[in-house]
N, C-alpha and C. Protein backbone atom coordinates (compact mmCIF):
# COMPACT_ATOMS: atom_id res chain seq x y z
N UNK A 1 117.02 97.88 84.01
CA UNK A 1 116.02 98.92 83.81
C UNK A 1 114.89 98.72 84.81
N UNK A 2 114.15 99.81 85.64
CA UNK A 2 113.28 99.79 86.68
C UNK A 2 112.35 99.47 85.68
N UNK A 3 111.23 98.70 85.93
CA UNK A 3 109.68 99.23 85.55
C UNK A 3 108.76 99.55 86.62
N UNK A 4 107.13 99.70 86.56
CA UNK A 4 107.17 99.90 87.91
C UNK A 4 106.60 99.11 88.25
N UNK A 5 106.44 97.61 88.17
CA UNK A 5 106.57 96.80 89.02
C UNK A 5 107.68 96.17 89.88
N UNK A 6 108.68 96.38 89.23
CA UNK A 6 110.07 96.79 90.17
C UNK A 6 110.45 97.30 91.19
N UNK A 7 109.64 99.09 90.76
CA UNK A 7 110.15 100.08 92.05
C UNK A 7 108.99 99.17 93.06
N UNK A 8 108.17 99.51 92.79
CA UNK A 8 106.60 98.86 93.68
C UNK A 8 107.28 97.63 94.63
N UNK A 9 108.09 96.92 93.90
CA UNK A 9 108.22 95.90 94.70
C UNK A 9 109.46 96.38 95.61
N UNK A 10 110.29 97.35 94.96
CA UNK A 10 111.92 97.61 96.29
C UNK A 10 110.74 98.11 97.34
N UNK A 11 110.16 99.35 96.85
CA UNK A 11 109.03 99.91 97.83
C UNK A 11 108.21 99.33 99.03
N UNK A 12 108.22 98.02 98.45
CA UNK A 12 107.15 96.99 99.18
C UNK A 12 105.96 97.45 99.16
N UNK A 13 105.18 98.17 98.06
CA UNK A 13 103.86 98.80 98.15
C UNK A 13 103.22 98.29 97.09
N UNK A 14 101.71 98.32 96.94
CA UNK A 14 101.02 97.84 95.75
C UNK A 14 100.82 99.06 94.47
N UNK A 15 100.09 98.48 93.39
CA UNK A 15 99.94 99.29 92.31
C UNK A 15 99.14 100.83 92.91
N UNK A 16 98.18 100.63 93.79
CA UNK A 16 97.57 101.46 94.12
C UNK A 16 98.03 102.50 95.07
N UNK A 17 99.39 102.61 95.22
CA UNK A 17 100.02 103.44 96.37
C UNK A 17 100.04 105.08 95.73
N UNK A 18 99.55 105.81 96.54
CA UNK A 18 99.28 106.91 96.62
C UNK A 18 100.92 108.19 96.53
N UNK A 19 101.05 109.13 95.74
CA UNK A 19 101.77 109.83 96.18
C UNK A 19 102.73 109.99 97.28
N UNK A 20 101.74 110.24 98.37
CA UNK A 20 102.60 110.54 99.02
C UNK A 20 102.80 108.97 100.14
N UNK A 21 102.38 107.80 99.30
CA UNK A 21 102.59 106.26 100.13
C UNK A 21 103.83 106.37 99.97
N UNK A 22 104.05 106.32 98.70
CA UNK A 22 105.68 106.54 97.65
C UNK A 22 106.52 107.09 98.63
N UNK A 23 106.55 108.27 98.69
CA UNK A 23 107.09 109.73 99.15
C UNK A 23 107.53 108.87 100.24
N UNK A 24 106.73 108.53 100.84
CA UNK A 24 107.00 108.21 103.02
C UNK A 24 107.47 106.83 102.90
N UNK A 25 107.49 105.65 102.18
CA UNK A 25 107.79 104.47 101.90
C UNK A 25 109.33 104.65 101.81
N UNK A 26 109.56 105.15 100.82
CA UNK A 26 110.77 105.73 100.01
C UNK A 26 111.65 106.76 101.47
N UNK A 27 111.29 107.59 101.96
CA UNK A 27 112.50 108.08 103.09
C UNK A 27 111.93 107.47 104.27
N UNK A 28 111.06 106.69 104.39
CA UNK A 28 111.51 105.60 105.66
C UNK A 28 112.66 104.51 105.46
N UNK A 29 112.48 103.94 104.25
CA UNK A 29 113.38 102.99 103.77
C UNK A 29 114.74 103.48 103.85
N UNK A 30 114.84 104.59 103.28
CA UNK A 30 116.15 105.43 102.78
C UNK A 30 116.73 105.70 104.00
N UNK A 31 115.98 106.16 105.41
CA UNK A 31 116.83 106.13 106.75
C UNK A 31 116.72 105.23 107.25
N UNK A 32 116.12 104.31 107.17
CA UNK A 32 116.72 102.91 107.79
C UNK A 32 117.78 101.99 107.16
N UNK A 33 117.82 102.33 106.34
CA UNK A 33 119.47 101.83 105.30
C UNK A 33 120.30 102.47 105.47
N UNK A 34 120.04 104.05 105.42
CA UNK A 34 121.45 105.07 106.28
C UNK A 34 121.84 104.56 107.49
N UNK A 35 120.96 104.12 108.40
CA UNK A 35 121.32 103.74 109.66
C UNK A 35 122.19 102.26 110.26
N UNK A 36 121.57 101.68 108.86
CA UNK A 36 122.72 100.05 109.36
C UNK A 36 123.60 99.97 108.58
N UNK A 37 123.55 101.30 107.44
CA UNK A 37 125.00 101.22 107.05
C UNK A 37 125.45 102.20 107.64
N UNK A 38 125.46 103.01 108.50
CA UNK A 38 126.53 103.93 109.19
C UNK A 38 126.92 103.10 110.71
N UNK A 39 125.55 102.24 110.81
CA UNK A 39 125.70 101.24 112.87
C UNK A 39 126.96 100.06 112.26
N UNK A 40 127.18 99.84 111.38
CA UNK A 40 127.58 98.55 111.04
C UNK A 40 129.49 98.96 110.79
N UNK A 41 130.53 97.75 111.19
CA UNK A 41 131.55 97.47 110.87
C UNK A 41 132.11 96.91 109.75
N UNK A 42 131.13 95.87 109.68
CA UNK A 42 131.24 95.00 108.33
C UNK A 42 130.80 95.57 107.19
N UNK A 43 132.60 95.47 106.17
CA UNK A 43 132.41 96.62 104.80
C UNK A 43 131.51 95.58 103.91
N UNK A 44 131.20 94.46 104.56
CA UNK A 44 130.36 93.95 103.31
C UNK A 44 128.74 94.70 103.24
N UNK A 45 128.40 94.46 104.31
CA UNK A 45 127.00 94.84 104.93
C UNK A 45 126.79 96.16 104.75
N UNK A 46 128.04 97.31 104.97
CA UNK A 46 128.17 98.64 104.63
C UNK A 46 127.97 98.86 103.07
N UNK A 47 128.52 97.98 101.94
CA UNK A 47 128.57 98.31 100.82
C UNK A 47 126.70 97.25 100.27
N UNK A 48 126.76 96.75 100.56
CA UNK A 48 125.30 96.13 100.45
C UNK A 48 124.17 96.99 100.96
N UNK A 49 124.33 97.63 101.90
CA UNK A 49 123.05 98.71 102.40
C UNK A 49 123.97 100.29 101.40
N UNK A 50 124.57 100.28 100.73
CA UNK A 50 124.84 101.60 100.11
C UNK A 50 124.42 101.21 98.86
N UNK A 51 124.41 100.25 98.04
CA UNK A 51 123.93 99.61 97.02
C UNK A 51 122.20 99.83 96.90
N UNK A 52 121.53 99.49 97.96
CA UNK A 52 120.28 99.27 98.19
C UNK A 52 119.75 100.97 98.22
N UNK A 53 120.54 101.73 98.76
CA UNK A 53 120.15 102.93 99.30
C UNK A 53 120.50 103.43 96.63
N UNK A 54 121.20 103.57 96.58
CA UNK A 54 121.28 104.21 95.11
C UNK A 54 119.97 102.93 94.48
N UNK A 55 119.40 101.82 94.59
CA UNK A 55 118.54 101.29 94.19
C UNK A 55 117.23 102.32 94.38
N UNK A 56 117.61 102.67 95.93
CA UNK A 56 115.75 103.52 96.74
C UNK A 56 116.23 104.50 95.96
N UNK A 57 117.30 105.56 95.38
CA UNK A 57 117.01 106.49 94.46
C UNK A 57 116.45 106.24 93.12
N UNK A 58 117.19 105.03 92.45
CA UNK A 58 116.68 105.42 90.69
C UNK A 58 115.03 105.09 90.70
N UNK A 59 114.58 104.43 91.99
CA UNK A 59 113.22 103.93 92.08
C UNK A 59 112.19 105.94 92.43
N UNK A 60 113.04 106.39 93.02
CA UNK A 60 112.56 107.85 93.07
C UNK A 60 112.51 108.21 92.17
N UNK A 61 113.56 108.43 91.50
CA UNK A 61 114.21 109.12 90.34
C UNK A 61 112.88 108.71 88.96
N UNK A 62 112.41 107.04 88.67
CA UNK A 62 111.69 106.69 88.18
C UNK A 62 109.92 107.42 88.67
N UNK A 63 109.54 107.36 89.44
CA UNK A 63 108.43 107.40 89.59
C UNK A 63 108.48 109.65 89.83
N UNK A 64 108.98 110.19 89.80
CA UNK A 64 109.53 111.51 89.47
C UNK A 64 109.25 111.66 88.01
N UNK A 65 110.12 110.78 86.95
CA UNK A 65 109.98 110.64 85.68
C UNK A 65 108.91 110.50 85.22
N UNK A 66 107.87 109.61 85.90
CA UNK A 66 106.58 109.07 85.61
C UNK A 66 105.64 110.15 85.97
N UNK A 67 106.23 110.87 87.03
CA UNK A 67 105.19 112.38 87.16
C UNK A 67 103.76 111.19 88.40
N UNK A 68 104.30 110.42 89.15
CA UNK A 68 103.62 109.96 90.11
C UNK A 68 103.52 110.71 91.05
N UNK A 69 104.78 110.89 91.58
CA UNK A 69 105.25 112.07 92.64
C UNK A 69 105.98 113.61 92.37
């Protein structure tokens, strides 16, 4: 279960992060994980950055719920 010291921390942002910190934190992260799992060969590294990438959603998905963003 996320709380949000959880998402905060996948995020790498503090308690005090703003809307739209979230927002831009969250699809910077999200294309730079698309990107070394689409640059990459290795299905381990591929399934480890696809893992991480459904983590950067339920952390959306949570703070959506919370009516942050």
């Amino acid at each position: 279960m996320i709380t949000e010291e959880s998402a905060l921390s996948i995020l790498q942002l503090d308690g005090s992060a703003t809307a739209e910190e979230i927002t831009a934190r969250y699809e910077a992260l999200k294309f730079q994980y698309k990107k070394i799992k689409d640059e990459t060969g290795d299905l381990k590294t591929r399934l480890a950055y696809q893992l991480k990438q459904i983590e950067l959603d339920d952390v959306y998905i949570y703070f959506r719920r919370k009516q942050r963003i």
